[in-house]
PDB file of N, CA and C in Angstrom:
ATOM      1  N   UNK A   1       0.825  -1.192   0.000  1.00  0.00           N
ATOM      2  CA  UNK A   1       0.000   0.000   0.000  1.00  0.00           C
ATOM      3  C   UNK A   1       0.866   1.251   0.000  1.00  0.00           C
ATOM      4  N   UNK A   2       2.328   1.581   0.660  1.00  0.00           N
ATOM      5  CA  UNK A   2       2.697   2.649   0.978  1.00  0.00           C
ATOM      6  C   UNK A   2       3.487   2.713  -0.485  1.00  0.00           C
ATOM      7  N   UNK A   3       3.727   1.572  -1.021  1.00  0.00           N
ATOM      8  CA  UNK A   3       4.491   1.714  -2.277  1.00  0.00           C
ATOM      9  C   UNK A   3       3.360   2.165  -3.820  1.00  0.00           C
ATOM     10  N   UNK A   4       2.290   1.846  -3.462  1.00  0.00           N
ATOM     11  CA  UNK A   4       1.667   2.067  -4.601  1.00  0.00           C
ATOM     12  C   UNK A   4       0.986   3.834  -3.969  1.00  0.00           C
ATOM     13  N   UNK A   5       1.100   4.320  -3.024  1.00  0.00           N
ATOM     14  CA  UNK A   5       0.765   5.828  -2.372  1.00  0.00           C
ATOM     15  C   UNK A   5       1.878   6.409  -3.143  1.00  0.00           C
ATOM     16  N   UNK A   6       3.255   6.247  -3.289  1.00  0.00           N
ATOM     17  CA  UNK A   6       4.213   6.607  -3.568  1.00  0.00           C
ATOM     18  C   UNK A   6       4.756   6.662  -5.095  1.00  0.00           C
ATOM     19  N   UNK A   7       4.245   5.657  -5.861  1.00  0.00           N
ATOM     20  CA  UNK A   7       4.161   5.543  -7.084  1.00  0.00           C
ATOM     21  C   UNK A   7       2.613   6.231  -7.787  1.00  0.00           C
ATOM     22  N   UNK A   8       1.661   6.696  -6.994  1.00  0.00           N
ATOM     23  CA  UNK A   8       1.293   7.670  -7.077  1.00  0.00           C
ATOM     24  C   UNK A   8       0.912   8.850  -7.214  1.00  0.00           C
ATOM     25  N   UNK A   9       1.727   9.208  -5.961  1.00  0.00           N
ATOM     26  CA  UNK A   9       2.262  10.426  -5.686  1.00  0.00           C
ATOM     27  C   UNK A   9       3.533  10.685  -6.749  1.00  0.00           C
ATOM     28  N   UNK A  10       4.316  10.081  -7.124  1.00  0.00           N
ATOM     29  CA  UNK A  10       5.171  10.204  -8.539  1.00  0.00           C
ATOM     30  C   UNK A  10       4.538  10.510  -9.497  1.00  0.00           C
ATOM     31  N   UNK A  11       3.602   9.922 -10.045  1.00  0.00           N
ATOM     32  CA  UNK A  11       3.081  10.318 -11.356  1.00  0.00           C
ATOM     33  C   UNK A  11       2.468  11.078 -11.119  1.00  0.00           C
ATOM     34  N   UNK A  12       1.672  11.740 -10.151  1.00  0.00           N
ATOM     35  CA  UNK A  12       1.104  13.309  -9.607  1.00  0.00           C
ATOM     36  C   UNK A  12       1.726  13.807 -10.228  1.00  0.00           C
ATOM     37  N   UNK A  13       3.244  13.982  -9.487  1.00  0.00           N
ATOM     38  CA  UNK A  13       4.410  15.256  -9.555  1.00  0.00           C
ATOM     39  C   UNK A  13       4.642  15.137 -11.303  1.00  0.00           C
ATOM     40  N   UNK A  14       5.158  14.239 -11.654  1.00  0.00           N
ATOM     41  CA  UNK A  14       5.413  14.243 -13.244  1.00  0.00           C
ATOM     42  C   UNK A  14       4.201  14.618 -14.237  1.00  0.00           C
ATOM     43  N   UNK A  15       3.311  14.403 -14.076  1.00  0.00           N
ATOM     44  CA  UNK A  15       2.121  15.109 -14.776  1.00  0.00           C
ATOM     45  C   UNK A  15       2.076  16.495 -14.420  1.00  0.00           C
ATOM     46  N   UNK A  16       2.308  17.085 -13.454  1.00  0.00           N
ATOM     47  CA  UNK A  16       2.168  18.603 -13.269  1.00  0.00           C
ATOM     48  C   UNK A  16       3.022  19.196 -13.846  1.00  0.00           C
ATOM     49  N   UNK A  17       4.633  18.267 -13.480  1.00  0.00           N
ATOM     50  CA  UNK A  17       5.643  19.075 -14.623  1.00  0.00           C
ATOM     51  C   UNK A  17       5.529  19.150 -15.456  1.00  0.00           C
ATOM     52  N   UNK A  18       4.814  17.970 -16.655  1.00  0.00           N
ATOM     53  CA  UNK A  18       4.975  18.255 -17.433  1.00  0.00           C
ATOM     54  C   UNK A  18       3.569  19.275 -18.509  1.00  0.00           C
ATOM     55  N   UNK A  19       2.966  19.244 -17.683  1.00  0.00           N
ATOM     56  CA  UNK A  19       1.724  20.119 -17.688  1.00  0.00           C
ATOM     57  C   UNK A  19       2.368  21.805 -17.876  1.00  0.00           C
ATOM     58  N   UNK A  20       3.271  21.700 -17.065  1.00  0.00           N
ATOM     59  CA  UNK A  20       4.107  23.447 -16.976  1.00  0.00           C
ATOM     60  C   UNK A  20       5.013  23.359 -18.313  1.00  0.00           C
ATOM     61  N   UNK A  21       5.768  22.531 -18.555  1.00  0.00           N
ATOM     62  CA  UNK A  21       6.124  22.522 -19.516  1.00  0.00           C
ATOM     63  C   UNK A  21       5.622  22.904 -20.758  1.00  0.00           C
ATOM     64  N   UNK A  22       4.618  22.184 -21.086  1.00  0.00           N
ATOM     65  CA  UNK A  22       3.668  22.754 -22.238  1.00  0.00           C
ATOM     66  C   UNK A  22       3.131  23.958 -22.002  1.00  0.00           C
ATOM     67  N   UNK A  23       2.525  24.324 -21.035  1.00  0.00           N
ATOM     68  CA  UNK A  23       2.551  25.521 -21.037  1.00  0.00           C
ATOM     69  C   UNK A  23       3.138  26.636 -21.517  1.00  0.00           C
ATOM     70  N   UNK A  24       4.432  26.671 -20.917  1.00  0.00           N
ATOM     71  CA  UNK A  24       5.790  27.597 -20.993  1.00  0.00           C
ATOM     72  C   UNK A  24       6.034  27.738 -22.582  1.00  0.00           C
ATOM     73  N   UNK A  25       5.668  26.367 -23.233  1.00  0.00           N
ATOM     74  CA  UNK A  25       6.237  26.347 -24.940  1.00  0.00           C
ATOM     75  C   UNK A  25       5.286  26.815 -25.671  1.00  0.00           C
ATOM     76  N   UNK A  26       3.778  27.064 -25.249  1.00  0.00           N
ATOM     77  CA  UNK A  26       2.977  27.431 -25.864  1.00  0.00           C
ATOM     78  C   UNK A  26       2.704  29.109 -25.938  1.00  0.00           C
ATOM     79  N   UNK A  27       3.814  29.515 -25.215  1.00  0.00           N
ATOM     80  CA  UNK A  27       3.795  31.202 -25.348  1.00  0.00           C
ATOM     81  C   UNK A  27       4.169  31.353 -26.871  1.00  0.00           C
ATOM     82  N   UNK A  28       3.263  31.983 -27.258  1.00  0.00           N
ATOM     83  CA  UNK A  28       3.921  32.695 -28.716  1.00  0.00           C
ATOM     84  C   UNK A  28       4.822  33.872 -28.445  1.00  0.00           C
ATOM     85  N   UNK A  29       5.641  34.076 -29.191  1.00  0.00           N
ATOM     86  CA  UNK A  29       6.545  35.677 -29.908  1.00  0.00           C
ATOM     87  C   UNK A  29       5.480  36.496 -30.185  1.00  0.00           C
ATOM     88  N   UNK A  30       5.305  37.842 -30.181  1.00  0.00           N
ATOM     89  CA  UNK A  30       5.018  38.523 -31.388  1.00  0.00           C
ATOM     90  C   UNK A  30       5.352  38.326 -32.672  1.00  0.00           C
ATOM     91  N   UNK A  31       4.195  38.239 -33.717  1.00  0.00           N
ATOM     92  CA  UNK A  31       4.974  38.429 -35.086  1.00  0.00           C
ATOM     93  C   UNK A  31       4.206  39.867 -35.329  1.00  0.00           C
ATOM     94  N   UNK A  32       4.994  39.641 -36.701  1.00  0.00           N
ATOM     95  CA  UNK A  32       4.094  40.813 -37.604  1.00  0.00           C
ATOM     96  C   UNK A  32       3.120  40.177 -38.483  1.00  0.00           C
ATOM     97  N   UNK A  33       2.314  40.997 -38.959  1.00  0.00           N
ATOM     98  CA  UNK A  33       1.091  40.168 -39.536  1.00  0.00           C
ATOM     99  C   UNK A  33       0.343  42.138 -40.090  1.00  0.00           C
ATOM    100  N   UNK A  34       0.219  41.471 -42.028  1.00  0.00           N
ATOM    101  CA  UNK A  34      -0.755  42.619 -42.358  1.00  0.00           C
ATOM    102  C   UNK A  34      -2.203  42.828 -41.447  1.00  0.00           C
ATOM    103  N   UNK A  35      -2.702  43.748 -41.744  1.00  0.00           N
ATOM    104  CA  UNK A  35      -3.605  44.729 -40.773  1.00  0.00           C
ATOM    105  C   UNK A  35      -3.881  45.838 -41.561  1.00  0.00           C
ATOM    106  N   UNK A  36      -5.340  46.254 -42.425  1.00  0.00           N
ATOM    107  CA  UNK A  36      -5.861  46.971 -42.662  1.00  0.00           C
ATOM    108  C   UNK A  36      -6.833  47.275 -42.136  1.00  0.00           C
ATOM    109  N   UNK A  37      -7.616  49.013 -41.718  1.00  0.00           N
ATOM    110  CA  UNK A  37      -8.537  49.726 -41.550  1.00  0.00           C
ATOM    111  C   UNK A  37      -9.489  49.331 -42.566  1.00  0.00           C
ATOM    112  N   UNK A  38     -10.593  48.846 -41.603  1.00  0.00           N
ATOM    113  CA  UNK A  38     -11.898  48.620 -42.830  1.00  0.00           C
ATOM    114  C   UNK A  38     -12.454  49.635 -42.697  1.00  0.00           C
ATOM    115  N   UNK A  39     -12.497  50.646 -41.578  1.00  0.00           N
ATOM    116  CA  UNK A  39     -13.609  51.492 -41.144  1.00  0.00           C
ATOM    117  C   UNK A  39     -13.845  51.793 -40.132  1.00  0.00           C
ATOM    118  N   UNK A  40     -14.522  52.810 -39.496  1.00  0.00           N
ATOM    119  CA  UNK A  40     -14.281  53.218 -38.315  1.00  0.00           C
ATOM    120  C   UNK A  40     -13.360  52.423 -36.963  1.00  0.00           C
ATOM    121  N   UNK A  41     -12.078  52.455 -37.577  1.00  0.00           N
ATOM    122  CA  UNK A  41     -11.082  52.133 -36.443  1.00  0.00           C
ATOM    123  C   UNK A  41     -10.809  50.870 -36.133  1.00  0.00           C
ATOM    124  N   UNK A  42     -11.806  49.810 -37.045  1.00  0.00           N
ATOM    125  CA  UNK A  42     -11.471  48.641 -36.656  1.00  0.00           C
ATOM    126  C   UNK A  42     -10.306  47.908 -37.861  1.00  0.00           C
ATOM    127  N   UNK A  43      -9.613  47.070 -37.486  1.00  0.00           N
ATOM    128  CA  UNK A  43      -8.673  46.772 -38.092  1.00  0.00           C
ATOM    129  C   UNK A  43      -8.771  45.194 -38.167  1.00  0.00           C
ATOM    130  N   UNK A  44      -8.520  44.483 -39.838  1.00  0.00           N
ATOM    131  CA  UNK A  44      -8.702  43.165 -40.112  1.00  0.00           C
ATOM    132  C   UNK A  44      -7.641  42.966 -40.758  1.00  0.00           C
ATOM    133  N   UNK A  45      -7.334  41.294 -40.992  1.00  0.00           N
ATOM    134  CA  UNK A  45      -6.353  40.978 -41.269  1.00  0.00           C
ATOM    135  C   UNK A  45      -6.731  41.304 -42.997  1.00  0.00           C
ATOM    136  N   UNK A  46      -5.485  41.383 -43.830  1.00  0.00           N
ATOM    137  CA  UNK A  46      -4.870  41.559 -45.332  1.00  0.00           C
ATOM    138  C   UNK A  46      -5.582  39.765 -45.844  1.00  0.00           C
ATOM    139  N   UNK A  47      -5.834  40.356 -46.847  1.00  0.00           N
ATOM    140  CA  UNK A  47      -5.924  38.861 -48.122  1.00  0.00           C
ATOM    141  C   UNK A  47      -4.970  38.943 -48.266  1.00  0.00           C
ATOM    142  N   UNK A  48      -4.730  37.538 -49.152  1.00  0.00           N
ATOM    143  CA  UNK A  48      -3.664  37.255 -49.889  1.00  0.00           C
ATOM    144  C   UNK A  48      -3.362  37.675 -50.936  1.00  0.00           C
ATOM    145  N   UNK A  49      -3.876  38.100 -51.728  1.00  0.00           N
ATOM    146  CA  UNK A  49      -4.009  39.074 -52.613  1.00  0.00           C
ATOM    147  C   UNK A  49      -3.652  40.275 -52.498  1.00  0.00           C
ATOM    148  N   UNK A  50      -3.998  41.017 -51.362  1.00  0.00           N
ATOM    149  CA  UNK A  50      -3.498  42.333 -51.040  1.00  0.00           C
ATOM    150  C   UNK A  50      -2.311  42.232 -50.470  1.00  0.00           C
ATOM    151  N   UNK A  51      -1.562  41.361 -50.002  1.00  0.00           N
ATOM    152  CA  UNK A  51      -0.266  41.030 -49.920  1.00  0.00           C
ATOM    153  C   UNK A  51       0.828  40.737 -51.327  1.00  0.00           C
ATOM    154  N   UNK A  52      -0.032  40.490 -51.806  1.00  0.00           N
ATOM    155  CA  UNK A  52       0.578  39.696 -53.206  1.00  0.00           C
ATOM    156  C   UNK A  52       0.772  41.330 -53.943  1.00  0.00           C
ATOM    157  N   UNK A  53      -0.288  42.202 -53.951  1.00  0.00           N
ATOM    158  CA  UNK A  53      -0.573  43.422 -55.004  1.00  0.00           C
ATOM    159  C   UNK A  53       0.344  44.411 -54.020  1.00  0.00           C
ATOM    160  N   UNK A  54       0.792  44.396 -52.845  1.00  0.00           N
ATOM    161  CA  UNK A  54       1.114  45.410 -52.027  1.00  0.00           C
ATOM    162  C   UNK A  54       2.860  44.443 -51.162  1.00  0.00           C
ATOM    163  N   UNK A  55       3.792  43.928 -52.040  1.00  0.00           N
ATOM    164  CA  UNK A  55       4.254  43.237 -51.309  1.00  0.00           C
ATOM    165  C   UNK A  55       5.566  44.174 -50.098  1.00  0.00           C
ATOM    166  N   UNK A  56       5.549  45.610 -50.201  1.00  0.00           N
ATOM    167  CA  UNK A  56       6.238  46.099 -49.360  1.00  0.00           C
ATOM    168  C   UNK A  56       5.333  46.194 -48.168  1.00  0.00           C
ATOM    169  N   UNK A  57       4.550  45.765 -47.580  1.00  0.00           N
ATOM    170  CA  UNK A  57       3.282  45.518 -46.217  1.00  0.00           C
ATOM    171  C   UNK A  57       4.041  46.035 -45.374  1.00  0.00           C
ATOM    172  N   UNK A  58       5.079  45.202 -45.050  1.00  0.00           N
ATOM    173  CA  UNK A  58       6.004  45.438 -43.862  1.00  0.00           C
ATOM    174  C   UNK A  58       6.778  46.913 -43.620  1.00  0.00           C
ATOM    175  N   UNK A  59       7.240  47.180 -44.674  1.00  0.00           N
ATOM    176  CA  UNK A  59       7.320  48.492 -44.609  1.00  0.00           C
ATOM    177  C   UNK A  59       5.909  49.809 -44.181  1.00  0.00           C
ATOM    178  N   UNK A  60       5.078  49.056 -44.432  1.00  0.00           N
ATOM    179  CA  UNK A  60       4.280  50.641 -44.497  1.00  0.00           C
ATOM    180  C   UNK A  60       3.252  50.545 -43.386  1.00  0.00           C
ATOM    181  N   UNK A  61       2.321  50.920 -43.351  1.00  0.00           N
ATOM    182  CA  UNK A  61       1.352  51.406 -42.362  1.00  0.00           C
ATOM    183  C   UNK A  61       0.467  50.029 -41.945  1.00  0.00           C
ATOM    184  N   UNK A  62       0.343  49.348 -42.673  1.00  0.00           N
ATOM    185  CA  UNK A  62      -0.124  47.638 -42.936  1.00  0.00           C
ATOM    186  C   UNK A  62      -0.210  46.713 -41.648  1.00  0.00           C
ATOM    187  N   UNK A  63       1.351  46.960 -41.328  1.00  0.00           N
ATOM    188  CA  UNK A  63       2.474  46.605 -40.725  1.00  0.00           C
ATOM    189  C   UNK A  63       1.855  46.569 -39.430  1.00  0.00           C
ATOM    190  N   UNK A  64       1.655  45.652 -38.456  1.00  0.00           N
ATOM    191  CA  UNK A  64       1.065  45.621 -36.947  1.00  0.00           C
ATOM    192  C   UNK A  64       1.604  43.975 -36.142  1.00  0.00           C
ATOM    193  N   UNK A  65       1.958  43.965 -35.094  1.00  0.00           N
ATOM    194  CA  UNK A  65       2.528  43.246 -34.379  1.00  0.00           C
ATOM    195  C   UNK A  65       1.218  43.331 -32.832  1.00  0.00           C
ATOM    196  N   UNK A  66       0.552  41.363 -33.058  1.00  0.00           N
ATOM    197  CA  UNK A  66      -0.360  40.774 -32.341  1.00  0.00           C
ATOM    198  C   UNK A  66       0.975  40.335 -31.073  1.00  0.00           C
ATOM    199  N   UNK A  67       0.970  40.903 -29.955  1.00  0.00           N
ATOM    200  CA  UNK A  67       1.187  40.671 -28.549  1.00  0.00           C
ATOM    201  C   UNK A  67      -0.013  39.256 -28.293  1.00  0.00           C
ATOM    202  N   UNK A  68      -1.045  38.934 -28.609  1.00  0.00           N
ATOM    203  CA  UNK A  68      -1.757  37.884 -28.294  1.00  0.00           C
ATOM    204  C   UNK A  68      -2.564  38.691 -26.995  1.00  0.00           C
ATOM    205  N   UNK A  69      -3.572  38.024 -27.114  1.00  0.00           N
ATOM    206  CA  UNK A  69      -5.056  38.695 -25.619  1.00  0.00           C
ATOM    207  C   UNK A  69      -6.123  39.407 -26.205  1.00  0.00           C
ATOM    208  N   UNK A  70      -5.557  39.746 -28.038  1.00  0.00           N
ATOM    209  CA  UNK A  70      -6.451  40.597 -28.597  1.00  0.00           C
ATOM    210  C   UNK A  70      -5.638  42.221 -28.735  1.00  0.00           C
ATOM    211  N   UNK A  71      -4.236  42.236 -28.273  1.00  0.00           N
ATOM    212  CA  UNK A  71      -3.551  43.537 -27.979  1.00  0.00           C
ATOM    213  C   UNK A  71      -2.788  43.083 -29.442  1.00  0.00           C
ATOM    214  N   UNK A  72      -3.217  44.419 -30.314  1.00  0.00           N
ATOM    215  CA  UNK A  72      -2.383  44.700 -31.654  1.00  0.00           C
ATOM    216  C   UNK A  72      -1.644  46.050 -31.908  1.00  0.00           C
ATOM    217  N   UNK A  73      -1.049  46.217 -31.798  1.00  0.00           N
ATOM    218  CA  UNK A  73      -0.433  47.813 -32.281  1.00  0.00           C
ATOM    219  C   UNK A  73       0.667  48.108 -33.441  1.00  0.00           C
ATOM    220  N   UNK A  74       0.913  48.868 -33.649  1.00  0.00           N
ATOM    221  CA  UNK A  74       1.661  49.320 -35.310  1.00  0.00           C
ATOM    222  C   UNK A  74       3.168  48.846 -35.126  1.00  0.00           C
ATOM    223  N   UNK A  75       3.788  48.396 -36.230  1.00  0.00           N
ATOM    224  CA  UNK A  75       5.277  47.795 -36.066  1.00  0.00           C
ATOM    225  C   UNK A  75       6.254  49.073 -35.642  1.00  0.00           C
ATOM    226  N   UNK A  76       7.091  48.937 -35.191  1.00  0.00           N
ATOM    227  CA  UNK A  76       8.209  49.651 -35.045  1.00  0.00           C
ATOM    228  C   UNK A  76       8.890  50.303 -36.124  1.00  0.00           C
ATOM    229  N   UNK A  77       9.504  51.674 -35.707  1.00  0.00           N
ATOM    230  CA  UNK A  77      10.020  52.835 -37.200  1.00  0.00           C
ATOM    231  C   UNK A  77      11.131  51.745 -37.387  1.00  0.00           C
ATOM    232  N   UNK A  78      11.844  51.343 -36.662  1.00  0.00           N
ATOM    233  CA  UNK A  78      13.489  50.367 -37.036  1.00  0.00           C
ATOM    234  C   UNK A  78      12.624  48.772 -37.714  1.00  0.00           C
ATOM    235  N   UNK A  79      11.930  48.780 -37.436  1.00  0.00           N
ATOM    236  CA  UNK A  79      11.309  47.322 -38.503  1.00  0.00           C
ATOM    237  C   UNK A  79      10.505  47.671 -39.293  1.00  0.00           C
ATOM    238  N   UNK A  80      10.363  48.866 -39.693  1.00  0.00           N
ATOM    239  CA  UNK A  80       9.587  49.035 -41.102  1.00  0.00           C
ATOM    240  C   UNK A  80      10.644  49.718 -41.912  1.00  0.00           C
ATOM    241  N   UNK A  81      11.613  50.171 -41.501  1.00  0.00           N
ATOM    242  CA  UNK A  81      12.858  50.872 -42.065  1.00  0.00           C
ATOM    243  C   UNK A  81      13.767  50.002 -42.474  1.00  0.00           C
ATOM    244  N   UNK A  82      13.637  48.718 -41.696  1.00  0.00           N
ATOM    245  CA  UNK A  82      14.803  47.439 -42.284  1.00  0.00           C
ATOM    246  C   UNK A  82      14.054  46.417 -43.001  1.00  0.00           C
ATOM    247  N   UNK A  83      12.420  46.996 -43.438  1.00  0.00           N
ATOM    248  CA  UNK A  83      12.137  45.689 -44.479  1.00  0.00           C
ATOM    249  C   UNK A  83      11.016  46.654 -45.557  1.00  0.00           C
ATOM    250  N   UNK A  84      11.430  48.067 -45.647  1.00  0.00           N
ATOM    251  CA  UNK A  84      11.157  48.738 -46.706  1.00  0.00           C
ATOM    252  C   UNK A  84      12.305  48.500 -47.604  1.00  0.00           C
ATOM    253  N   UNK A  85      11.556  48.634 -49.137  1.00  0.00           N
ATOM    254  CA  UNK A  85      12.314  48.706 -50.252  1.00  0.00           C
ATOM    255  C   UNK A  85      13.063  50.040 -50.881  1.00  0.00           C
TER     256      UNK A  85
END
């Protein structure tokens, strides 16, 4: 009995670690990702097409970096300056 409490209690602990684990790996980066104004202030993602017809995106106003939670804001002057043409 105290050995199977204990072999137990082991696979408890190892399931939680590895529960944190996945966790921890499932944080995304920021990327960048097109982002156009449809209209009053709201902002949707680019077709593929409008990527394709507009391929300097990154350079220009397009240009927006998802933090994840729903928080989007405009790319940085030094990363639209190092991937303008």
């Amino acid at each position: 009995m105290l050995v199977r409490a204990s072999v137990i209690a082991a696979l408890a602990f190892g399931g939680a670690s590895l529960a944190f684990v996945a966790d921890a790996s499932a944080a995304k980066k920021p990327y960048p990702q097109c982002m156009t104004d449809d209209g009053y202030g709201r902002k949707s993602p680019c077709s593929n097409l409008y990527k394709r017809e507009h391929p300097n995106w990154r350079g220009g106003d397009e240009c927006m970096i998802d933090e994840g939670y729903g928080r989007v804001h405009s790319c940085s002057q030094q990363y639209k300056q190092s991937h303008s043409k």
